[in-house]
PDB file of N, CA and C in Angstrom:
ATOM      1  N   UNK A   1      31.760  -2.261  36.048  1.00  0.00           N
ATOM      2  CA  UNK A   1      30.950  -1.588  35.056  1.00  0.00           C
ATOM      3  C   UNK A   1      29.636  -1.173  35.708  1.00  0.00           C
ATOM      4  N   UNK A   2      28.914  -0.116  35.104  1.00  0.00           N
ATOM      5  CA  UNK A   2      27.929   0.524  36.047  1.00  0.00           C
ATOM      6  C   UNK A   2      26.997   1.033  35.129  1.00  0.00           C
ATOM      7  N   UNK A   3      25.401   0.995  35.090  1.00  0.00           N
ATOM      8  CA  UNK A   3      24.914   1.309  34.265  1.00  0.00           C
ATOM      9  C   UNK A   3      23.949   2.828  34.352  1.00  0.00           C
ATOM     10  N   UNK A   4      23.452   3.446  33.586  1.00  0.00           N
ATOM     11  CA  UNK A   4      22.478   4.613  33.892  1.00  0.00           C
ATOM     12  C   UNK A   4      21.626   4.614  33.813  1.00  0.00           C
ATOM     13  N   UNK A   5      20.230   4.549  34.334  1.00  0.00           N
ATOM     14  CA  UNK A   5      18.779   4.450  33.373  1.00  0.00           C
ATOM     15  C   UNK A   5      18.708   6.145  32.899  1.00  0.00           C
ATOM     16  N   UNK A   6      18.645   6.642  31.818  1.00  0.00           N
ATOM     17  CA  UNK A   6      18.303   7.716  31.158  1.00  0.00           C
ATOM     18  C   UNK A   6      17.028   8.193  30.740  1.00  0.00           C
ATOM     19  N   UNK A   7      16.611   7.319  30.891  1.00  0.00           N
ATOM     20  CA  UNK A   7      15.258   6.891  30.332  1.00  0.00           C
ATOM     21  C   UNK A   7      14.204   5.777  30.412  1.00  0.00           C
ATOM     22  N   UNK A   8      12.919   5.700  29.632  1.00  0.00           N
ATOM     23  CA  UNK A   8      12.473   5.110  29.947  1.00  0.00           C
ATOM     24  C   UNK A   8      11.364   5.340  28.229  1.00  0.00           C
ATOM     25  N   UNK A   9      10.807   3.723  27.914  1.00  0.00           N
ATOM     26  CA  UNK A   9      10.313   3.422  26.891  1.00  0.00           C
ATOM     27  C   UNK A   9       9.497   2.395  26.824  1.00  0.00           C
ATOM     28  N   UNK A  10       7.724   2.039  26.611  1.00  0.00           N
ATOM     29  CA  UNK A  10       7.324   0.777  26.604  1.00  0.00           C
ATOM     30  C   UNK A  10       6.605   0.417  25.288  1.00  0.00           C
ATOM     31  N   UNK A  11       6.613  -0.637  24.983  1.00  0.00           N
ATOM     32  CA  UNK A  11       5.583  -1.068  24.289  1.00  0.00           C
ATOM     33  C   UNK A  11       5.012  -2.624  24.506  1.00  0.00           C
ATOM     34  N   UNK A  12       3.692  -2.497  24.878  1.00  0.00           N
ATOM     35  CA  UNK A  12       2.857  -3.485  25.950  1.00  0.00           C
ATOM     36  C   UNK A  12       1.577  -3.568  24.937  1.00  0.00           C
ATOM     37  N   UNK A  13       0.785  -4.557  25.790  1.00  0.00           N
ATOM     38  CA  UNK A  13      -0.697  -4.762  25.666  1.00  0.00           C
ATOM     39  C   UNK A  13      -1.387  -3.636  26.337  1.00  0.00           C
ATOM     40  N   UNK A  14      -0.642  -2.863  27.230  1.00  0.00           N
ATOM     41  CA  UNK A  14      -1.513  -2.368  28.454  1.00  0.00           C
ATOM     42  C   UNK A  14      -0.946  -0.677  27.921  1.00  0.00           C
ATOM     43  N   UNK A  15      -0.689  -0.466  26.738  1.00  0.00           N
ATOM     44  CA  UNK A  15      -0.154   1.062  26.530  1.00  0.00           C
ATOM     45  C   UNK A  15       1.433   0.961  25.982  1.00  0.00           C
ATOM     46  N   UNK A  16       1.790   2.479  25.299  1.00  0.00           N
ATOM     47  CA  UNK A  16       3.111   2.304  24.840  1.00  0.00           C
ATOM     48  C   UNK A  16       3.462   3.557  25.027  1.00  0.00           C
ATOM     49  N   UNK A  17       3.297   3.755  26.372  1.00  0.00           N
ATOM     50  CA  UNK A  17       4.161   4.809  27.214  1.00  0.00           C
ATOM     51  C   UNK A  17       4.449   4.056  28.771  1.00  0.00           C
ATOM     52  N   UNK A  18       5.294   4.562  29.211  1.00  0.00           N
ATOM     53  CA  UNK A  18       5.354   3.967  31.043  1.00  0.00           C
ATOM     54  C   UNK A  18       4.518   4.123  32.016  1.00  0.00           C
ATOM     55  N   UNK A  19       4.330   6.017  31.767  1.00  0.00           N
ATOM     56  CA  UNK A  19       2.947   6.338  32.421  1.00  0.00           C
ATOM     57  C   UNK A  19       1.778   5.090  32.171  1.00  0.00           C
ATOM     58  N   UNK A  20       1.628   4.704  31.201  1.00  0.00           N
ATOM     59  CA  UNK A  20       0.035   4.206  30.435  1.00  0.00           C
ATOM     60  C   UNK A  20       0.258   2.788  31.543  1.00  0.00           C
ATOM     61  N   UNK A  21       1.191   2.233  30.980  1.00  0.00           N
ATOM     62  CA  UNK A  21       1.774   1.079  31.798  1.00  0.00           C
ATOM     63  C   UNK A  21       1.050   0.688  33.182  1.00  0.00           C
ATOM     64  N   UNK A  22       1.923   1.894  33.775  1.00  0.00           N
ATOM     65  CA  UNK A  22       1.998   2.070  35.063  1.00  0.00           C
ATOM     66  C   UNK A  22       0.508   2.181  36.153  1.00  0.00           C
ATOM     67  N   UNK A  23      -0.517   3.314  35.339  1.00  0.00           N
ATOM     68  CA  UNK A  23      -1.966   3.204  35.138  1.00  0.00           C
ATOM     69  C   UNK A  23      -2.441   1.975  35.312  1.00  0.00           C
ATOM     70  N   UNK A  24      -1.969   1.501  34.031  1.00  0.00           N
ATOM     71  CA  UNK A  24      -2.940  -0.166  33.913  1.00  0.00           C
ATOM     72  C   UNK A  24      -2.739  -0.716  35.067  1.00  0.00           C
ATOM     73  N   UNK A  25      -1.676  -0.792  35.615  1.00  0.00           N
ATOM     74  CA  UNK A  25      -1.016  -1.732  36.600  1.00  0.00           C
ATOM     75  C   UNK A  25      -1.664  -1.320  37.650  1.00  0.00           C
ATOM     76  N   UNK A  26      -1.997  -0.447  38.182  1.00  0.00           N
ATOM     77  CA  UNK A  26      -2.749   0.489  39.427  1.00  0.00           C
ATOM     78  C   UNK A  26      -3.941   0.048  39.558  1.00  0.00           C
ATOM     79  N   UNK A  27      -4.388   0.042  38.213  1.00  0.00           N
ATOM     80  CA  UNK A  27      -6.005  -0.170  38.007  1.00  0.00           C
ATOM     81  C   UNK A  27      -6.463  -1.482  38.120  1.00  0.00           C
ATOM     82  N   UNK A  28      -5.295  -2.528  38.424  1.00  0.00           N
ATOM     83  CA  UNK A  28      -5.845  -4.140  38.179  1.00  0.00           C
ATOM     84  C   UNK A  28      -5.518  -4.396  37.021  1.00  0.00           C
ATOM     85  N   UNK A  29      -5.398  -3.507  35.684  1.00  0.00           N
ATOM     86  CA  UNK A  29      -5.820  -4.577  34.584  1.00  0.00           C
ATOM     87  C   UNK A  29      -4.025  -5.214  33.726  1.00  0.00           C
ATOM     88  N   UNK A  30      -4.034  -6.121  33.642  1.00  0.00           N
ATOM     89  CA  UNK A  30      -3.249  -7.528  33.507  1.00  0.00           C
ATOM     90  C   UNK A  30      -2.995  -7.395  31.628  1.00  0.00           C
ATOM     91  N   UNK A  31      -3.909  -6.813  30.543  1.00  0.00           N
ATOM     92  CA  UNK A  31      -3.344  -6.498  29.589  1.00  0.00           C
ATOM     93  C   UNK A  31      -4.281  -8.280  28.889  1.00  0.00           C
ATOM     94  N   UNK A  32      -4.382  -9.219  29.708  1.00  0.00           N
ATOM     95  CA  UNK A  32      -4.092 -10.831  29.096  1.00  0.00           C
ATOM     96  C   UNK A  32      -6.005 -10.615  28.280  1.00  0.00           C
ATOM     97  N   UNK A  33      -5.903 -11.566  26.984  1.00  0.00           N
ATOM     98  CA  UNK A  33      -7.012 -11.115  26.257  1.00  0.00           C
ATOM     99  C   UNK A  33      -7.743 -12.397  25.333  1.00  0.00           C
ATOM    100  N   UNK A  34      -8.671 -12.676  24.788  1.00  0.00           N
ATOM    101  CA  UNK A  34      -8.653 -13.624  24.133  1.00  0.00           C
ATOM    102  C   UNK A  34      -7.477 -13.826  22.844  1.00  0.00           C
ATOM    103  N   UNK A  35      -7.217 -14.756  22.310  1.00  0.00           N
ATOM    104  CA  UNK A  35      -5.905 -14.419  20.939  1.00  0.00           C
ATOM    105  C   UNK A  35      -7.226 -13.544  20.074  1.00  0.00           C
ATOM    106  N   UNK A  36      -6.364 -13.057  19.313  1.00  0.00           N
ATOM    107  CA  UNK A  36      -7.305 -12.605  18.032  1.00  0.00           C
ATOM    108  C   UNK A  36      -6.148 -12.857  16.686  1.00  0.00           C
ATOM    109  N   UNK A  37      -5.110 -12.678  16.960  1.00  0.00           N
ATOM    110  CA  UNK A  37      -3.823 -13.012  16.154  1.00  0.00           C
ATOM    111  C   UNK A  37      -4.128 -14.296  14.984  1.00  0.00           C
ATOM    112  N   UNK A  38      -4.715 -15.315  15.764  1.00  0.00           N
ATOM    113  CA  UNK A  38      -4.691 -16.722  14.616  1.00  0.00           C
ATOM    114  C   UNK A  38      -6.214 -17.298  15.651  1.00  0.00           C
ATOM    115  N   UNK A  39      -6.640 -18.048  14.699  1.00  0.00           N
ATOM    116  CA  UNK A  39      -7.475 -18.761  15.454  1.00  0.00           C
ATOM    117  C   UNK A  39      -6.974 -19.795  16.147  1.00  0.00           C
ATOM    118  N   UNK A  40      -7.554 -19.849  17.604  1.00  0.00           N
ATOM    119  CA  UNK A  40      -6.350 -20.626  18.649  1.00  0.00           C
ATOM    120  C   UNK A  40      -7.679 -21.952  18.478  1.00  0.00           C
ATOM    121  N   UNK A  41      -7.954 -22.606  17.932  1.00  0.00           N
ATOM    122  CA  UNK A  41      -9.013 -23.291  18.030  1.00  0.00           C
ATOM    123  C   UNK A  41      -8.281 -24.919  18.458  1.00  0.00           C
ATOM    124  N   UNK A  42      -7.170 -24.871  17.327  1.00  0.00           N
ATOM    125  CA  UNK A  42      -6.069 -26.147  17.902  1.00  0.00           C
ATOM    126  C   UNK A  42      -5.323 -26.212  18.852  1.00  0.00           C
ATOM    127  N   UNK A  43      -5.312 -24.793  19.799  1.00  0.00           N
ATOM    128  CA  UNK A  43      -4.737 -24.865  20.894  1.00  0.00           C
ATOM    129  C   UNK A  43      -5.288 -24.728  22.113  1.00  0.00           C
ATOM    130  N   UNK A  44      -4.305 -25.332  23.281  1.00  0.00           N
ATOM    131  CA  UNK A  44      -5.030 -25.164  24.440  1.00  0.00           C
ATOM    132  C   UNK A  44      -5.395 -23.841  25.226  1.00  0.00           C
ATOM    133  N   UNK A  45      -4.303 -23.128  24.726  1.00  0.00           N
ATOM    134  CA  UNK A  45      -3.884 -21.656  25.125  1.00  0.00           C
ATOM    135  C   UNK A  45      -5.041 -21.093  24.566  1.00  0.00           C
ATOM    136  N   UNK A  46      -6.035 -19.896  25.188  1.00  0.00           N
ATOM    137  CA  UNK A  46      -7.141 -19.282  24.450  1.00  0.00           C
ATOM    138  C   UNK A  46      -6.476 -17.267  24.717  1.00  0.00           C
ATOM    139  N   UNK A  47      -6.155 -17.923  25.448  1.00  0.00           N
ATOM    140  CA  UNK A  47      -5.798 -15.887  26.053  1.00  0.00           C
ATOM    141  C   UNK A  47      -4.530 -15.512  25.863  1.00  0.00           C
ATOM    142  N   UNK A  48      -3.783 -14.548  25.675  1.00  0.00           N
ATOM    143  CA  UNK A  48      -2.579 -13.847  25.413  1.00  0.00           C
ATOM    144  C   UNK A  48      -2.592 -12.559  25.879  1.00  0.00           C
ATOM    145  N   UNK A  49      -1.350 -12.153  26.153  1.00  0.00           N
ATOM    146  CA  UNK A  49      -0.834 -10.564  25.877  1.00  0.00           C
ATOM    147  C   UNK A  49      -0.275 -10.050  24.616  1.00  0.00           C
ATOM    148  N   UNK A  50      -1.507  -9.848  23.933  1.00  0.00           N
ATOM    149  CA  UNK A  50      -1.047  -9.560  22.616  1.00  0.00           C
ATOM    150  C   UNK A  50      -0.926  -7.818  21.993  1.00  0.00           C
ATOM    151  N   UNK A  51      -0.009  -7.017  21.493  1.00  0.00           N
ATOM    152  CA  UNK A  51      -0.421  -6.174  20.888  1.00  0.00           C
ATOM    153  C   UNK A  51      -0.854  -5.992  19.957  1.00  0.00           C
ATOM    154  N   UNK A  52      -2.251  -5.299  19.751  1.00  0.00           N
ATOM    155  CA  UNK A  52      -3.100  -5.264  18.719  1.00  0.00           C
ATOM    156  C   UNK A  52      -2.982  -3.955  18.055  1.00  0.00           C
ATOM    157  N   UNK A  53      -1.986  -4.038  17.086  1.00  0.00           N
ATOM    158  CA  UNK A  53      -1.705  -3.156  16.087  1.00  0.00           C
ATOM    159  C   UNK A  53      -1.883  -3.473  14.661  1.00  0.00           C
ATOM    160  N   UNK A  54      -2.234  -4.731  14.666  1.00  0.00           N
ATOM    161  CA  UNK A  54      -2.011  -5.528  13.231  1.00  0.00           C
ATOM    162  C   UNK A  54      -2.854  -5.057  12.104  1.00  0.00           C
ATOM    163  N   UNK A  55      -2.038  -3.923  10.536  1.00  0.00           N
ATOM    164  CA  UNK A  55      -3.283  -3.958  10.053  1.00  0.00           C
ATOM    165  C   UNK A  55      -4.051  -4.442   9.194  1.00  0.00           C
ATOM    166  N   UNK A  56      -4.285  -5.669   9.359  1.00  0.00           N
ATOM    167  CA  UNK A  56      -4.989  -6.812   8.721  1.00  0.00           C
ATOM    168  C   UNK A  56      -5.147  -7.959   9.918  1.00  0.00           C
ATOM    169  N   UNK A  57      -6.281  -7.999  10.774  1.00  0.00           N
ATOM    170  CA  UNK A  57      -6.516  -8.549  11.386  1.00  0.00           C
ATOM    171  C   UNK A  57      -5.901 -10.152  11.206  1.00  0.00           C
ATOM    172  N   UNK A  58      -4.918 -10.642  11.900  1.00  0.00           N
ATOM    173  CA  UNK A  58      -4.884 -12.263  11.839  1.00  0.00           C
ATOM    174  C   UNK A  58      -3.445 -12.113  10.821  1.00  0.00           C
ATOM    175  N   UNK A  59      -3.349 -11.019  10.147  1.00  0.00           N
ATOM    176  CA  UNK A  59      -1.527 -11.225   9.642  1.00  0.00           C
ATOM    177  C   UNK A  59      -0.330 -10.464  10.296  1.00  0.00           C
ATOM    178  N   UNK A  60       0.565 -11.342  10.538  1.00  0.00           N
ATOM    179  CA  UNK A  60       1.721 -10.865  10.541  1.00  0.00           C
ATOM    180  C   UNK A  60       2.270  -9.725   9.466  1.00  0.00           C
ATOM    181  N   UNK A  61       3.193  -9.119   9.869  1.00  0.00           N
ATOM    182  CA  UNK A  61       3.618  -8.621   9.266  1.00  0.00           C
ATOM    183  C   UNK A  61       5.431  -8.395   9.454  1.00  0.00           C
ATOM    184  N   UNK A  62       6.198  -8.149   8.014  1.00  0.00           N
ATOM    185  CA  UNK A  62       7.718  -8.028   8.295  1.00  0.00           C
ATOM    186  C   UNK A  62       7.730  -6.926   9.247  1.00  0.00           C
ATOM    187  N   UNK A  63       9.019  -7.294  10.124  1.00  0.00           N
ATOM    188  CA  UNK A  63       9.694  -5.596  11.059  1.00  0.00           C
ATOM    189  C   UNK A  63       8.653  -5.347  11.529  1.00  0.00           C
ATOM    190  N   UNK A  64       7.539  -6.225  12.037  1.00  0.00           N
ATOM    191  CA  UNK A  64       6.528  -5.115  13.361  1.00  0.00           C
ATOM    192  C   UNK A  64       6.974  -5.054  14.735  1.00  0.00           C
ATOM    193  N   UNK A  65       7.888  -6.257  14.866  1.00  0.00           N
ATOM    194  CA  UNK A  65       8.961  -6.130  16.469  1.00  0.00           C
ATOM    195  C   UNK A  65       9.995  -5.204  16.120  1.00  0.00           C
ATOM    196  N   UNK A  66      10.468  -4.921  14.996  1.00  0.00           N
ATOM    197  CA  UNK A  66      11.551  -3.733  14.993  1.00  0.00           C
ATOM    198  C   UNK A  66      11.208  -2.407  14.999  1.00  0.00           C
ATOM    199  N   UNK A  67       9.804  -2.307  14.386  1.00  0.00           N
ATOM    200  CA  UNK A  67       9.012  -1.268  14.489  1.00  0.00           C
ATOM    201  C   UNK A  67       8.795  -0.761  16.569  1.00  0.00           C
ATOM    202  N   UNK A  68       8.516  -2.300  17.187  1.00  0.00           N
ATOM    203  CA  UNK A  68       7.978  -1.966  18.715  1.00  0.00           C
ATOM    204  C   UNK A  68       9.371  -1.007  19.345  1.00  0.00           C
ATOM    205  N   UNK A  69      10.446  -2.048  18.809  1.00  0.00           N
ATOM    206  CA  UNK A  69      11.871  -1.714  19.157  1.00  0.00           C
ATOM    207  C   UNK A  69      12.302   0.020  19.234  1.00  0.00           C
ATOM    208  N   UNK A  70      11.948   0.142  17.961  1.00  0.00           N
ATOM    209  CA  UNK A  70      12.475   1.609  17.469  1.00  0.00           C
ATOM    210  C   UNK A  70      11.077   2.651  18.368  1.00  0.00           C
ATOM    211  N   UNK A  71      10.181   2.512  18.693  1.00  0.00           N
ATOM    212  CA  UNK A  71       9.242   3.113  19.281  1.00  0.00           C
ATOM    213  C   UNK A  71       9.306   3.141  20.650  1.00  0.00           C
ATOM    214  N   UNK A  72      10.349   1.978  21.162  1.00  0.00           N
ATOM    215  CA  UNK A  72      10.374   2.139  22.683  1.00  0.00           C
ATOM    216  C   UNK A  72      12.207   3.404  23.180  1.00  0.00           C
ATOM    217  N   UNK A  73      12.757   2.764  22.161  1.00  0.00           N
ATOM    218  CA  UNK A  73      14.063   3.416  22.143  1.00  0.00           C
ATOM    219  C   UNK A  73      14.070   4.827  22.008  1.00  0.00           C
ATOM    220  N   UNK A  74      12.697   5.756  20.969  1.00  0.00           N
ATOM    221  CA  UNK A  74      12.397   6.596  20.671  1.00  0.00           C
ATOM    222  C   UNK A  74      12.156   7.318  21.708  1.00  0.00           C
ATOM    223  N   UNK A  75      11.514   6.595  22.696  1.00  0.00           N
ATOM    224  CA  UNK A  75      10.291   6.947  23.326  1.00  0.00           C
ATOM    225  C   UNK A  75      11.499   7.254  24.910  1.00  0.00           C
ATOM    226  N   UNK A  76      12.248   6.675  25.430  1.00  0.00           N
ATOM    227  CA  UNK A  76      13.432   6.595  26.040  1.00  0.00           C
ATOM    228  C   UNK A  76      14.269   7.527  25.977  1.00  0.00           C
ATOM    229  N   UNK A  77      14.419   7.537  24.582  1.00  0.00           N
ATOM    230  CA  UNK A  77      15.781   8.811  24.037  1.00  0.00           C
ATOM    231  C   UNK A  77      14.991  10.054  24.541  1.00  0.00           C
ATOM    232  N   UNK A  78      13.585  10.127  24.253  1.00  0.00           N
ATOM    233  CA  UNK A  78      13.066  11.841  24.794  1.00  0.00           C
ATOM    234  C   UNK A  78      12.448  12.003  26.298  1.00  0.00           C
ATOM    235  N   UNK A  79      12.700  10.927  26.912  1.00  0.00           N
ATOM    236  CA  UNK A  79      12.185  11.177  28.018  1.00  0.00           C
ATOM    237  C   UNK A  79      13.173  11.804  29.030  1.00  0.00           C
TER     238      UNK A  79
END
């Protein structure tokens, strides 16, 4: 069995294109950030790679990984 890359699709801390990606990566920068997601105050962990799309600072929300999903696949299919 043999596979094709056709494409190409990201969704990161560091951009949600490959180009953007790819940039960051050139430039040094690592994407890693303080949390802002929850207050990490009980944890040891202070920094993450988080994407900050959330709109309500500090909530989750349903389908925002299916949302990343469908935006990288999107993003793939037209490239």
């Amino acid at each position: 069995m043999s596979w094709d890359i056709v494409g190409m699709g990201a969704v990161t801390c560091l951009g949600d294109e490959p180009a953007a990606v790819h940039r960051a990566l050139c430039d040094g920068r690592t994407g890693v950030a303080p949390l802002r997601a929850f207050d990490s105050g009980l944890f040891r962990v202070k920094h993450a790679y988080e994407i900050d799309d959330r709109a309500v600072p500090g909530r989750d929300e349903p389908g925002r990984a299916t949302r990343w999903l469908r935006a990288a696949v999107a993003a793939a299919l037209a490239d």
